[in-house]
Protein backbone atom coordinates (compact mmCIF):
# COMPACT_ATOMS: atom_id res chain seq x y z
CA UNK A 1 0.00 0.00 0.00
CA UNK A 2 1.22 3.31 -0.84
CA UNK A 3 1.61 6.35 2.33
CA UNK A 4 -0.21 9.37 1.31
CA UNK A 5 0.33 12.53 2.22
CA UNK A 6 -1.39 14.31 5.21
CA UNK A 7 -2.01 17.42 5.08
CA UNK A 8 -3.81 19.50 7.90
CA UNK A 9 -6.00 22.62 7.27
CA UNK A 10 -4.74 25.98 8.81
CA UNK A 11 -7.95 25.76 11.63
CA UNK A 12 -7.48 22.44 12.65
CA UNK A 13 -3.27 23.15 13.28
CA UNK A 14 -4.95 25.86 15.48
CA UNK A 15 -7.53 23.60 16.96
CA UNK A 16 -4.01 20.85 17.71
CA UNK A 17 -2.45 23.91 19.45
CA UNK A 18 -4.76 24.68 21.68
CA UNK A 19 -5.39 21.22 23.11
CA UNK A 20 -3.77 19.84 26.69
CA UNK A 21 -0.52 18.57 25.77
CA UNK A 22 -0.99 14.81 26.54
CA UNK A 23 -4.10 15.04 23.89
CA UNK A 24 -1.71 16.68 21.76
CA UNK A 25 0.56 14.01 21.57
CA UNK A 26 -1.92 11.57 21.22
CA UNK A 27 -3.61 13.38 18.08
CA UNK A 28 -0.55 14.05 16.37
CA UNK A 29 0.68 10.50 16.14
CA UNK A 30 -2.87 9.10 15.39
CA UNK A 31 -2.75 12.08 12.50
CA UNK A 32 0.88 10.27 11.49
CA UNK A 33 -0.38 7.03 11.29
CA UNK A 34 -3.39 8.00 8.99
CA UNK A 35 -0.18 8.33 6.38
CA UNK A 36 0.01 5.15 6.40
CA UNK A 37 -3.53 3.83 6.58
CA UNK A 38 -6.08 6.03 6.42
CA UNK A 39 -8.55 3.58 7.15
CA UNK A 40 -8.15 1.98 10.51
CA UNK A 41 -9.65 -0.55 11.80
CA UNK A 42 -11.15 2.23 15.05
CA UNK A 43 -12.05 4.97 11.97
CA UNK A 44 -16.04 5.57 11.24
CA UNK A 45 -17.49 6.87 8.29
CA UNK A 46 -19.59 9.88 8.44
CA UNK A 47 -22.78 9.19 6.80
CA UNK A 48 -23.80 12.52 5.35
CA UNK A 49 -20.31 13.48 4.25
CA UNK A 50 -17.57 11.58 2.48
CA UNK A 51 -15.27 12.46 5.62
CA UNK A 52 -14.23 9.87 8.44
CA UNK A 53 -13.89 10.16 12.28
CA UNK A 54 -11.30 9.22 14.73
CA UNK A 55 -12.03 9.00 18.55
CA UNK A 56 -9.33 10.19 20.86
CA UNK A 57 -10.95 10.20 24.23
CA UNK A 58 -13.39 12.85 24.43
CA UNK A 59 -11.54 14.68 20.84
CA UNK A 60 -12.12 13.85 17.47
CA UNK A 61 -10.62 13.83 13.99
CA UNK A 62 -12.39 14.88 10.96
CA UNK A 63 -10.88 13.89 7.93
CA UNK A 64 -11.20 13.23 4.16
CA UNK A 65 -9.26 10.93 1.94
CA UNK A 66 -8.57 11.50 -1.43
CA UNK A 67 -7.35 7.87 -3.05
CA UNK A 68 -6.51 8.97 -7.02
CA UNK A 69 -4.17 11.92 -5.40
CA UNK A 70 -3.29 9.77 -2.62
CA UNK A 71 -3.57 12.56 0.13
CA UNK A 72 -5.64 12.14 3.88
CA UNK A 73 -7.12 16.00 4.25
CA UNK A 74 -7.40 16.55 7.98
CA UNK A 75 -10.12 18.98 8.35
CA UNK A 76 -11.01 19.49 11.94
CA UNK A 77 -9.96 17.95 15.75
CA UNK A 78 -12.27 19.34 18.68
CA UNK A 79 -13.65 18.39 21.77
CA UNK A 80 -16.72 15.82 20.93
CA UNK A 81 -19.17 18.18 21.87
CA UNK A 82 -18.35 20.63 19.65
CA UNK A 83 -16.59 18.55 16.69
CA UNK A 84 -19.81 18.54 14.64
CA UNK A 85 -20.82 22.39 14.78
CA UNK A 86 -19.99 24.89 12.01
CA UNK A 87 -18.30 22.39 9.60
């Protein structure tokens, strides 16, 4: 399998920023592992959107993937409550 490329939208580097740092950490290598597969096995498919979800605890990554260009777009990572608002 090939890696693709991750690349991470300007508001969700913000959003990483602002987390506690042990989230952080967590995020960021979940984030570097989507590289490599950016379907894992703990991933869930939005229904409405072609974007997937990871759970981190109580945080979440919103992501698409774009196979033909071989790039994982990482669009958003927020607190559960508040991952879903203002897409």
């Amino acid at each position: 399998m090939a890696k693709y490329n991750i690349e991470i939208k300007k508001s969700a580097v913000k959003e990483i920023k602002n987390l506690p740092r042990k989230e952080c950490k967590k995020i960021l290598f979940v984030i570097e592992n989507l590289g490599n597969n950016p379907r894992p096995r703990e991933c869930k498919k939005l229904s409405q959107e072609e974007k997937y979800r990871i759970r981190i605890g109580n945080y979440r990554i919103l992501y698409s993937i774009e196979d033909t260009a071989l790039v994982v777009f990482v669009v958003k990572v927020a607190h559960r409550q508040s991952v879903y608002k203002n897409k």
